[in-house]
PDB file of N, CA and C in Angstrom:
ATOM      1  N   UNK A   1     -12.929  -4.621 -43.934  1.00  0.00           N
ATOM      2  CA  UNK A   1     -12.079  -4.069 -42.913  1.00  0.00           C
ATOM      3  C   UNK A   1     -10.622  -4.262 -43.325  1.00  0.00           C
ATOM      4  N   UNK A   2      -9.689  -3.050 -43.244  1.00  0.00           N
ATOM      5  CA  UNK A   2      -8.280  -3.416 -43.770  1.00  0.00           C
ATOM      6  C   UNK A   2      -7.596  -3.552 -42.040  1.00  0.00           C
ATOM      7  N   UNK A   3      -6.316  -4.408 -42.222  1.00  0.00           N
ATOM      8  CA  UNK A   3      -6.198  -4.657 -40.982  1.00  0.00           C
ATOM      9  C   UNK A   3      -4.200  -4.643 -41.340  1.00  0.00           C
ATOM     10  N   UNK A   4      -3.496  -3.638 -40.367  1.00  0.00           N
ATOM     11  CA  UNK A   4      -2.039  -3.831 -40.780  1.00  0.00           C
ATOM     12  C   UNK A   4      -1.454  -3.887 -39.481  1.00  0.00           C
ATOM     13  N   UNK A   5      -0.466  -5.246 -39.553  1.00  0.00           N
ATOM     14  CA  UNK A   5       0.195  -5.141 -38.272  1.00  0.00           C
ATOM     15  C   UNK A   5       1.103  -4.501 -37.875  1.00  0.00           C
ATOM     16  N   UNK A   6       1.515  -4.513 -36.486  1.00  0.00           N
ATOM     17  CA  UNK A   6       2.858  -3.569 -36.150  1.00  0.00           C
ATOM     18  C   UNK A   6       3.921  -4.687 -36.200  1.00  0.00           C
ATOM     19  N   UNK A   7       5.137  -3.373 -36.276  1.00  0.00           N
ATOM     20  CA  UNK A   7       6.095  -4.241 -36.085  1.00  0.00           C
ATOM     21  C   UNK A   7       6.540  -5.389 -36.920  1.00  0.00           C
ATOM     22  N   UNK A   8       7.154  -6.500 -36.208  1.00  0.00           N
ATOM     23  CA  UNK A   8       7.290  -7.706 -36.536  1.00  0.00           C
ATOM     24  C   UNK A   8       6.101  -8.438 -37.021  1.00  0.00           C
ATOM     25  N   UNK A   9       5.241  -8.241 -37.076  1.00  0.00           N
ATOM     26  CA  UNK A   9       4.094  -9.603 -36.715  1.00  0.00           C
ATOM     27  C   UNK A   9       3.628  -9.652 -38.010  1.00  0.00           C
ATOM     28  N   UNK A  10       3.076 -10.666 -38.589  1.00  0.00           N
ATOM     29  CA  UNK A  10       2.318 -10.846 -39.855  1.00  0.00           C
ATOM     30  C   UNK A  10       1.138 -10.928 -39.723  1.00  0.00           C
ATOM     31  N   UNK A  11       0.208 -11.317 -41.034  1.00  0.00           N
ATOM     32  CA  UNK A  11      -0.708 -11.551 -40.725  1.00  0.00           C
ATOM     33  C   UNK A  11      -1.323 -12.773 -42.138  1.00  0.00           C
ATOM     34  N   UNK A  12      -1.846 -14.019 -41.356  1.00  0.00           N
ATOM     35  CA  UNK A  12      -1.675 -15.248 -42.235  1.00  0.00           C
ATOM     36  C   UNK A  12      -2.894 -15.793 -42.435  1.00  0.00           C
ATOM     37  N   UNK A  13      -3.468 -16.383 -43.898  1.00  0.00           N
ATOM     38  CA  UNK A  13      -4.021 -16.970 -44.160  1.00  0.00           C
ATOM     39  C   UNK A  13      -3.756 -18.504 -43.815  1.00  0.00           C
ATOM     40  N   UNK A  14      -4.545 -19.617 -43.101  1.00  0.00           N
ATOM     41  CA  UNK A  14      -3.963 -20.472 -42.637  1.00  0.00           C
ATOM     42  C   UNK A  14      -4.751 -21.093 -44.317  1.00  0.00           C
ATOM     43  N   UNK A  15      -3.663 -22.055 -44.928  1.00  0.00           N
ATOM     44  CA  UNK A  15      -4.468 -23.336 -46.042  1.00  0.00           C
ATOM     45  C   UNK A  15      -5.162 -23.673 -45.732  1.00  0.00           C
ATOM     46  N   UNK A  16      -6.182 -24.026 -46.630  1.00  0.00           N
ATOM     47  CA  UNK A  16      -7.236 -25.265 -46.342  1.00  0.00           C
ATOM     48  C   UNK A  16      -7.010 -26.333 -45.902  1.00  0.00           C
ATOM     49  N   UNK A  17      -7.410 -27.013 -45.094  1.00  0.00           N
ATOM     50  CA  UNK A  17      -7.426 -28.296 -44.675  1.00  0.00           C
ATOM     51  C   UNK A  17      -7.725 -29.690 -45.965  1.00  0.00           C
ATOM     52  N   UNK A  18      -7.780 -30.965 -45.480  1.00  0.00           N
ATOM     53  CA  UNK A  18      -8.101 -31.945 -46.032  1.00  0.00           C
ATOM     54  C   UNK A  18      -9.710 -32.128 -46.231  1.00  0.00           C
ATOM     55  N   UNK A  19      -9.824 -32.506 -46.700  1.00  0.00           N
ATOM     56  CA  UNK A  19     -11.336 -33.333 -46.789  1.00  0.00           C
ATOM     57  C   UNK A  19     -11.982 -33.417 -45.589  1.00  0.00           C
ATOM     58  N   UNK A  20     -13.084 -33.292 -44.940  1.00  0.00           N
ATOM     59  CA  UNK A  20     -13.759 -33.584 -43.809  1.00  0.00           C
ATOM     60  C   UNK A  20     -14.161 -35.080 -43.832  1.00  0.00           C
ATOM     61  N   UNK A  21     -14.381 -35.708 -44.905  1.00  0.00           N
ATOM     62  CA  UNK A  21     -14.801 -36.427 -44.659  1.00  0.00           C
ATOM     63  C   UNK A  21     -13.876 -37.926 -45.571  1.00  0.00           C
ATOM     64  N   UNK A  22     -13.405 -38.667 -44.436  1.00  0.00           N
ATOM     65  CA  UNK A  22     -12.006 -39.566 -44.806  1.00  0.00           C
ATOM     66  C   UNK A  22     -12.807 -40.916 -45.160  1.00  0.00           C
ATOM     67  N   UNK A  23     -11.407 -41.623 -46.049  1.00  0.00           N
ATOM     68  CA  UNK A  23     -12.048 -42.989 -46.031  1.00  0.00           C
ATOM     69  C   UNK A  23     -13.254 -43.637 -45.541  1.00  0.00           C
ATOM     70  N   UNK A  24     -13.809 -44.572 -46.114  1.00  0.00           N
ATOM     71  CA  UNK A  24     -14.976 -44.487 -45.252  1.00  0.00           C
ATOM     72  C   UNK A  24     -16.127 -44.037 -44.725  1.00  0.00           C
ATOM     73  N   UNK A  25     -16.176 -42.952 -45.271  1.00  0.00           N
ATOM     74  CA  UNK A  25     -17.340 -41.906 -44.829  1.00  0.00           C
ATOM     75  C   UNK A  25     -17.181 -41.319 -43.013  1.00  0.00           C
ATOM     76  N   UNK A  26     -16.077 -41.404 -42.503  1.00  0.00           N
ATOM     77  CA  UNK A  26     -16.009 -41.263 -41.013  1.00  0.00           C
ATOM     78  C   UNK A  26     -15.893 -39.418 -41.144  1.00  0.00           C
ATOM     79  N   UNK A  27     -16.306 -38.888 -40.804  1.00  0.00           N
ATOM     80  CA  UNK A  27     -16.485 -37.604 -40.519  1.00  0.00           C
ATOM     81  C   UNK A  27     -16.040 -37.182 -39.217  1.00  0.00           C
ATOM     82  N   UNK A  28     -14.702 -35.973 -39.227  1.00  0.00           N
ATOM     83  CA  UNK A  28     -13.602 -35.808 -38.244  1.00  0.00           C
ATOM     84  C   UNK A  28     -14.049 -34.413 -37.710  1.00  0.00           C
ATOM     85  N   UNK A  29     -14.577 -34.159 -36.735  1.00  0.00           N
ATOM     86  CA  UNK A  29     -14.822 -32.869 -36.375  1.00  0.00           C
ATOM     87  C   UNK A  29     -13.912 -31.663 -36.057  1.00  0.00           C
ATOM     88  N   UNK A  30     -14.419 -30.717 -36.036  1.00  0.00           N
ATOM     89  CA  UNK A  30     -13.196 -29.413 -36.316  1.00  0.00           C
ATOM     90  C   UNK A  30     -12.190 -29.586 -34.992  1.00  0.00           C
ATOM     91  N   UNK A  31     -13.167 -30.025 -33.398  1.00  0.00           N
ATOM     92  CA  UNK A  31     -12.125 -30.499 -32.819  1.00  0.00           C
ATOM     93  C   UNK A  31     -11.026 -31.165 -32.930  1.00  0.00           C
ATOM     94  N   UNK A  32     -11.436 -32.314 -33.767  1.00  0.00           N
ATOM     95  CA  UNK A  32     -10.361 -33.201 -33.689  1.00  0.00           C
ATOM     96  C   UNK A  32      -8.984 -32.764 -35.042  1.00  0.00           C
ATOM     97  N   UNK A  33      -9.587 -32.041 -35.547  1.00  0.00           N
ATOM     98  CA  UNK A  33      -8.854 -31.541 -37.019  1.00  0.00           C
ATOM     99  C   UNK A  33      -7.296 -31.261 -36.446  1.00  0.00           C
ATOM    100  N   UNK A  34      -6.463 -31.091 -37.475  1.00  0.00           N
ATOM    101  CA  UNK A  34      -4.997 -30.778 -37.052  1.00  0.00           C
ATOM    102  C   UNK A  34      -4.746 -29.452 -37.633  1.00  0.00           C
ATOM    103  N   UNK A  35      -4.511 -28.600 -37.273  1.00  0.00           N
ATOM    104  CA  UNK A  35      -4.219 -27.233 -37.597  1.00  0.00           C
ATOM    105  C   UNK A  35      -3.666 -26.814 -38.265  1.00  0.00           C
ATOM    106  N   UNK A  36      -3.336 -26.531 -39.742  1.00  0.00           N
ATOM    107  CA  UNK A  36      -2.833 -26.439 -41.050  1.00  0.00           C
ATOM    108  C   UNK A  36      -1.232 -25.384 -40.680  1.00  0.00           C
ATOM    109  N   UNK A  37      -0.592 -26.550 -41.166  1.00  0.00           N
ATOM    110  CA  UNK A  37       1.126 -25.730 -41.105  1.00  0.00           C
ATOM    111  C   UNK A  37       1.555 -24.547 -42.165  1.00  0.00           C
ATOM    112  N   UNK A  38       0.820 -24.904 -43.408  1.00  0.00           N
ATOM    113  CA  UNK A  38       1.044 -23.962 -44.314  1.00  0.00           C
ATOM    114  C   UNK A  38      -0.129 -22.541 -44.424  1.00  0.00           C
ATOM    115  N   UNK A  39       0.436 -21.536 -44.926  1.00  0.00           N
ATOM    116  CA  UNK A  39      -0.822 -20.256 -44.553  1.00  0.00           C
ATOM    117  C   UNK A  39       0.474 -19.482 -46.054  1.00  0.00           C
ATOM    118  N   UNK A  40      -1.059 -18.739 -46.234  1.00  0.00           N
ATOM    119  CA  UNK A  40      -0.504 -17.622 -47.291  1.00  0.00           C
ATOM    120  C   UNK A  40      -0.220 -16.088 -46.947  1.00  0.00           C
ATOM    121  N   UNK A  41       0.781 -15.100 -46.604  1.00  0.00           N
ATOM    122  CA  UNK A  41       0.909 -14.181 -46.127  1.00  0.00           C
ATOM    123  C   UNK A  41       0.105 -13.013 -46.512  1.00  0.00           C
ATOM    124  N   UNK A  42      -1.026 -12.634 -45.742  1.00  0.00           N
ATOM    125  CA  UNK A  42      -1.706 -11.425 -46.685  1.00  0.00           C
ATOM    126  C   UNK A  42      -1.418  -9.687 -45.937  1.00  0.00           C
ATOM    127  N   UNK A  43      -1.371  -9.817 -44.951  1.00  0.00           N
ATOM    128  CA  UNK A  43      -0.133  -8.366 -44.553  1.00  0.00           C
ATOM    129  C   UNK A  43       1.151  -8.623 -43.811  1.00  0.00           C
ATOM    130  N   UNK A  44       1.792  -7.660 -43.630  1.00  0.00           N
ATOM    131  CA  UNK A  44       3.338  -7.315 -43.023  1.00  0.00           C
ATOM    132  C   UNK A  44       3.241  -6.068 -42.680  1.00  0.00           C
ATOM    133  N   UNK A  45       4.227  -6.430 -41.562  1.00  0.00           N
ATOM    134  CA  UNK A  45       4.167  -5.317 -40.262  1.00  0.00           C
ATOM    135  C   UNK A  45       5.393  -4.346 -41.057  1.00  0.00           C
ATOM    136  N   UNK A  46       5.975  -3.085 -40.786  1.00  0.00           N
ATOM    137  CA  UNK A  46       7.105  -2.626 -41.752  1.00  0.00           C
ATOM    138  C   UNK A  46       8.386  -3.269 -40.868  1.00  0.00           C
ATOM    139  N   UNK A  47       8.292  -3.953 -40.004  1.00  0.00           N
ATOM    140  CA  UNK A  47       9.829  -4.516 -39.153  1.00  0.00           C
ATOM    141  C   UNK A  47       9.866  -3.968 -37.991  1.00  0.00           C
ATOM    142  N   UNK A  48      11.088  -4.842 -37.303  1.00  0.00           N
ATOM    143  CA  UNK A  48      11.346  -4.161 -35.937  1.00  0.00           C
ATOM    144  C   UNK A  48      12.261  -3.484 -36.151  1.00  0.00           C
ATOM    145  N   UNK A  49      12.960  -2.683 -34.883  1.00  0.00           N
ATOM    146  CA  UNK A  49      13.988  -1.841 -35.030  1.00  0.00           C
ATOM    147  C   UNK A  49      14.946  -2.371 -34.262  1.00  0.00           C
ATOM    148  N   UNK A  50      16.429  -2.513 -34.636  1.00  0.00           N
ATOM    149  CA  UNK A  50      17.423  -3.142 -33.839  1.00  0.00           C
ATOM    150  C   UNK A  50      17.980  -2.444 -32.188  1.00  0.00           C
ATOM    151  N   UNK A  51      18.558  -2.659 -31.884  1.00  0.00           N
ATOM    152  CA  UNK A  51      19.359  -2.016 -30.428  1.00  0.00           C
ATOM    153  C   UNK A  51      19.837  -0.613 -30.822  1.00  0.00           C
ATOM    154  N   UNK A  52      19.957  -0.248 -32.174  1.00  0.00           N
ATOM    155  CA  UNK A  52      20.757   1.298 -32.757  1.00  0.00           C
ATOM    156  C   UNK A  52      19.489   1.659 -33.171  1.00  0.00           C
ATOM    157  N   UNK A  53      17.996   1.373 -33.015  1.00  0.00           N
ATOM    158  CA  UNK A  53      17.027   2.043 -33.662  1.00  0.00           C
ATOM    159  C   UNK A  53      16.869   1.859 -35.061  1.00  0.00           C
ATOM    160  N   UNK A  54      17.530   1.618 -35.613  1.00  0.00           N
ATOM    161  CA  UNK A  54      17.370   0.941 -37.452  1.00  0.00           C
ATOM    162  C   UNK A  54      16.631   0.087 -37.610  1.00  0.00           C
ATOM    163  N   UNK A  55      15.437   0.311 -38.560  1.00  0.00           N
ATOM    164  CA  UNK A  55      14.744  -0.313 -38.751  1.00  0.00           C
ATOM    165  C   UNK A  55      14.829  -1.586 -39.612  1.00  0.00           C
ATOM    166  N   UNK A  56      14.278  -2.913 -39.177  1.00  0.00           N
ATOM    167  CA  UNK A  56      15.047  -3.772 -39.808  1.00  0.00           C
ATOM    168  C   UNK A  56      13.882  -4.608 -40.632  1.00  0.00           C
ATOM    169  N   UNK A  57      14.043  -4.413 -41.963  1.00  0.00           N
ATOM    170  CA  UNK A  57      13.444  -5.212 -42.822  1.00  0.00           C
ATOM    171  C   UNK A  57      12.697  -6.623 -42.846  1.00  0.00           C
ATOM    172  N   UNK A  58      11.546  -7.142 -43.153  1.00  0.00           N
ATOM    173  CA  UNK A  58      10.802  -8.400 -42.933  1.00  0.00           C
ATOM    174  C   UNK A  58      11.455  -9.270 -44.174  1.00  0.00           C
ATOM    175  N   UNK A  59      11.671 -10.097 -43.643  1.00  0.00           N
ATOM    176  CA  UNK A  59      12.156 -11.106 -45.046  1.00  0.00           C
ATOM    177  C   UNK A  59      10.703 -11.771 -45.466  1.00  0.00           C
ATOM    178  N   UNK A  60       9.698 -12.116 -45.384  1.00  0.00           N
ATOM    179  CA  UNK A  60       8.533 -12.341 -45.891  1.00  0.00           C
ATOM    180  C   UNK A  60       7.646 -10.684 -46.342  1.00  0.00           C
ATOM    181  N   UNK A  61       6.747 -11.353 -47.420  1.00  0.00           N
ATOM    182  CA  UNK A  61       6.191 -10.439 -47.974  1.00  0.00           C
ATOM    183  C   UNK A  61       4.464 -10.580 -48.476  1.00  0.00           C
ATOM    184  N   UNK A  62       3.807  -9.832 -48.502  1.00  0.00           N
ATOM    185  CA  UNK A  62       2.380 -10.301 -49.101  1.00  0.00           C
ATOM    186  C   UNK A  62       2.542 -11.082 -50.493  1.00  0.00           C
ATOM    187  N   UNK A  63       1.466 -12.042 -50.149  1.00  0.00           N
ATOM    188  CA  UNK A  63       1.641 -13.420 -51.037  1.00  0.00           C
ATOM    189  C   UNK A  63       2.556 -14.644 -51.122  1.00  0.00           C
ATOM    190  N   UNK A  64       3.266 -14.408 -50.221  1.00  0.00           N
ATOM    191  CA  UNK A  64       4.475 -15.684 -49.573  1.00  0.00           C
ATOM    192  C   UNK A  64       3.758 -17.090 -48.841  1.00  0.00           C
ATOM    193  N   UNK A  65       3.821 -18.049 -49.448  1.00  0.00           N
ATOM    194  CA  UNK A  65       3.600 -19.326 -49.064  1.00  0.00           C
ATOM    195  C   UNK A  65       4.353 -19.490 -47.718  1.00  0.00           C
ATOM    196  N   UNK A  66       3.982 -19.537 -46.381  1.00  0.00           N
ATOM    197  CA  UNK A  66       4.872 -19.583 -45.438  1.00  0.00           C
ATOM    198  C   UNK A  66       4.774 -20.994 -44.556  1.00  0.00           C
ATOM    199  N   UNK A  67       5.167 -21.932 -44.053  1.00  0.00           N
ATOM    200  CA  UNK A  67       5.112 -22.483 -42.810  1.00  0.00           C
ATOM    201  C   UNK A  67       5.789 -22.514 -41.596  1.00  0.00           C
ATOM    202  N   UNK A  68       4.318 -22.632 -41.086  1.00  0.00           N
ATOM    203  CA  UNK A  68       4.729 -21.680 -39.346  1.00  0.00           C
ATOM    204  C   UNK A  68       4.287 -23.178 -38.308  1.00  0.00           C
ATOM    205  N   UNK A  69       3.965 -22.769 -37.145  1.00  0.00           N
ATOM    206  CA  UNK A  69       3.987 -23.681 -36.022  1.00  0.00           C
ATOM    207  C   UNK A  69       3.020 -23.723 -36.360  1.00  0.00           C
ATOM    208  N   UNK A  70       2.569 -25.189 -35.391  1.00  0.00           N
ATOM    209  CA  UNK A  70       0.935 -25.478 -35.338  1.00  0.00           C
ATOM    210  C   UNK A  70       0.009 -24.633 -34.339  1.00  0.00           C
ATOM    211  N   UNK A  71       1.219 -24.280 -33.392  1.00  0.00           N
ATOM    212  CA  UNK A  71       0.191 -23.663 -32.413  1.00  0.00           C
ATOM    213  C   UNK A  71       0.924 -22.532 -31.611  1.00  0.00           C
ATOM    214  N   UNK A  72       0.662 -21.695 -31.319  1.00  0.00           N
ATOM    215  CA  UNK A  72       0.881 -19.810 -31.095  1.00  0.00           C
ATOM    216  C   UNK A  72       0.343 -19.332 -32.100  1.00  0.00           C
ATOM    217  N   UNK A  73       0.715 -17.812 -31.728  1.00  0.00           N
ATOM    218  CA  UNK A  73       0.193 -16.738 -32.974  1.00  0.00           C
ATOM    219  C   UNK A  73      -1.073 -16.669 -31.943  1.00  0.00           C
ATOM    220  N   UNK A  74      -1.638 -15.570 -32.212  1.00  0.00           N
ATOM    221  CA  UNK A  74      -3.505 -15.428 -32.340  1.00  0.00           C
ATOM    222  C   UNK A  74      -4.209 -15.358 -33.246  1.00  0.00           C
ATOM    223  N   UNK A  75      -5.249 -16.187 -32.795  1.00  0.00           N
ATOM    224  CA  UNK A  75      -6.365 -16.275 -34.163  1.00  0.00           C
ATOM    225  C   UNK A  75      -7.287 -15.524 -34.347  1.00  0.00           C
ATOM    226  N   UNK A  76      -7.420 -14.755 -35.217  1.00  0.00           N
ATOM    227  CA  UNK A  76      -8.398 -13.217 -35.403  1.00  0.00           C
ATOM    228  C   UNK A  76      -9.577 -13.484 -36.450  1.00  0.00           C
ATOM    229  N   UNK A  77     -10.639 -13.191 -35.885  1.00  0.00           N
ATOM    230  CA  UNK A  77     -11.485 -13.459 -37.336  1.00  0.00           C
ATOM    231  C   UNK A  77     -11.749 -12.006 -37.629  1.00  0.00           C
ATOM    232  N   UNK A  78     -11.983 -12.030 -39.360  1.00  0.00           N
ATOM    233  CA  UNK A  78     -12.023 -10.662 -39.947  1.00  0.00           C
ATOM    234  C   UNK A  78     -13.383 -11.464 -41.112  1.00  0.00           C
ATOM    235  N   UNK A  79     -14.141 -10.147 -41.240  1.00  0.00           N
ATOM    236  CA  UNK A  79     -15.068 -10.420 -41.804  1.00  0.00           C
ATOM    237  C   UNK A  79     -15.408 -11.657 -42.192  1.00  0.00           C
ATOM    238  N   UNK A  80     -15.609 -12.669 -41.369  1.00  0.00           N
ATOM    239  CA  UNK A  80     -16.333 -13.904 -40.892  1.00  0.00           C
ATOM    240  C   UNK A  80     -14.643 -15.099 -41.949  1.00  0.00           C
ATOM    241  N   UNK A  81     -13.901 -14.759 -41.882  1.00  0.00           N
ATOM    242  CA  UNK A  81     -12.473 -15.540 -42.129  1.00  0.00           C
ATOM    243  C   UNK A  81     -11.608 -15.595 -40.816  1.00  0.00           C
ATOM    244  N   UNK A  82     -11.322 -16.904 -40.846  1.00  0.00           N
ATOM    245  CA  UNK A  82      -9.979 -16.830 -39.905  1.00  0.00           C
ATOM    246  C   UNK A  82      -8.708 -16.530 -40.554  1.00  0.00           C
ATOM    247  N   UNK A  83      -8.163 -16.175 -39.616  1.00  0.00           N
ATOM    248  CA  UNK A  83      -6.166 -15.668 -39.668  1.00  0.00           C
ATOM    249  C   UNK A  83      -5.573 -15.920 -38.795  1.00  0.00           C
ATOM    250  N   UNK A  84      -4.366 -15.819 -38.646  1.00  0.00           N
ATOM    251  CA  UNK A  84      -3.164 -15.998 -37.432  1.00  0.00           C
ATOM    252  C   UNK A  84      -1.872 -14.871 -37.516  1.00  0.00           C
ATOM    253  N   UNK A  85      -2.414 -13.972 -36.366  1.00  0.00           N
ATOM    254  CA  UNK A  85      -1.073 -12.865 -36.076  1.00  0.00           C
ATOM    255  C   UNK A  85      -0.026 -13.981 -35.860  1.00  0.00           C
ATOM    256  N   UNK A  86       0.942 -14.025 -36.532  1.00  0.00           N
ATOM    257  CA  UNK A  86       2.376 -14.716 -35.717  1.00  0.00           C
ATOM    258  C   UNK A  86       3.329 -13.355 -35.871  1.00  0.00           C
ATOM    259  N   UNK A  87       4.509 -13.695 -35.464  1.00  0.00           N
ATOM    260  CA  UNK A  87       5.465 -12.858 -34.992  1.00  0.00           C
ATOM    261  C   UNK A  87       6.648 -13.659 -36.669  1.00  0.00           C
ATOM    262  N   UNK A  88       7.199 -12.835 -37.154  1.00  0.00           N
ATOM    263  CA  UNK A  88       7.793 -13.103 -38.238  1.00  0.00           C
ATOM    264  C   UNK A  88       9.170 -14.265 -37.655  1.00  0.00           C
ATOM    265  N   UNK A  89       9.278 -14.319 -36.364  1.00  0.00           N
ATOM    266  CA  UNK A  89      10.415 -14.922 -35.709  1.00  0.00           C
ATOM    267  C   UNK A  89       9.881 -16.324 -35.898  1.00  0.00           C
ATOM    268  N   UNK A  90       8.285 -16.599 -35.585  1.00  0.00           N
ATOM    269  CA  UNK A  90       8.291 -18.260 -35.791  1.00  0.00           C
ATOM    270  C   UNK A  90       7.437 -18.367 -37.337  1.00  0.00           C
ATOM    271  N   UNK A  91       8.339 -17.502 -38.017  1.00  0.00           N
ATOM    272  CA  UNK A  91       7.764 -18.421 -39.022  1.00  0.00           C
ATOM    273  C   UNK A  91       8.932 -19.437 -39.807  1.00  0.00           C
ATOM    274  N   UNK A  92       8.780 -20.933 -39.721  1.00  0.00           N
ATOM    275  CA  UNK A  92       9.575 -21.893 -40.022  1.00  0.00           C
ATOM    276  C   UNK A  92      10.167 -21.586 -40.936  1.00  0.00           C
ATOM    277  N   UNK A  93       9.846 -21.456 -42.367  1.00  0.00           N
ATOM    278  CA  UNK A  93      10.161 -21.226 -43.596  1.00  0.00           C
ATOM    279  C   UNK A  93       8.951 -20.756 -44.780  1.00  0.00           C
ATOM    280  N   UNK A  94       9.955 -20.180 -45.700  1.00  0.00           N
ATOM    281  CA  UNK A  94       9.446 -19.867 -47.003  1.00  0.00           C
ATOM    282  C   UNK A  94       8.879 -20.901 -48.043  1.00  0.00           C
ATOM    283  N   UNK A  95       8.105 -20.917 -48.462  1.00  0.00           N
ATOM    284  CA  UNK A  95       7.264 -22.531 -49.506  1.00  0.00           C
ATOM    285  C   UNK A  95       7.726 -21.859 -51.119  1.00  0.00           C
ATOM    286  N   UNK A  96       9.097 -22.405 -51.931  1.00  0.00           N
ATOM    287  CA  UNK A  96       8.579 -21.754 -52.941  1.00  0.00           C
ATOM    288  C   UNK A  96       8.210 -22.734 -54.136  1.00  0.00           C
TER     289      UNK A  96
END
């Protein structure tokens, strides 16, 4: 399934997580897991348009190391993968 956003919004591979299973052998369930800050950008919306209608360019791009919040965006699954629509506004920064 190809999937392209509008607008502003991206669309993010969240990183892999740590190890499931920590020191010890204690095994941390997906509940308790912490929600990965870093994600890899795999589409872009073409931009928003300003107050004059000009369309205004995404400063991220497919394949951009990005970190974003831990929590907003929506989480979409696509052919049995998760992702996160965010809005190009919270994404923290560029990873280079």
């Amino acid at each position: 399934m190809k999937i392209r956003p509008l607008r502003d919004r991206v669309l993010v591979e969240p990183a892999e997580g740590a190890d499931e299973v920590k020191k010890g052998g204690i095994i941390i369930p997906d509940t308790a897991k912490e929600k990965p800050q870093e994600g890899k950008v795999i589409a872009v919306g073409p931009g928003k348009r300003d107050k004059d209608g000009k369309l205004v360019p995404m400063e991220v791009k497919k394949g951009d190391k990005i970190l974003m919040p831990k929590y907003g965006g929506s989480d979409v699954k696509i052919d049995d993968k998760e992702y996160k629509i965010i809005s190009e506004e919270d994404i923290v920064a560029i990873i280079e």
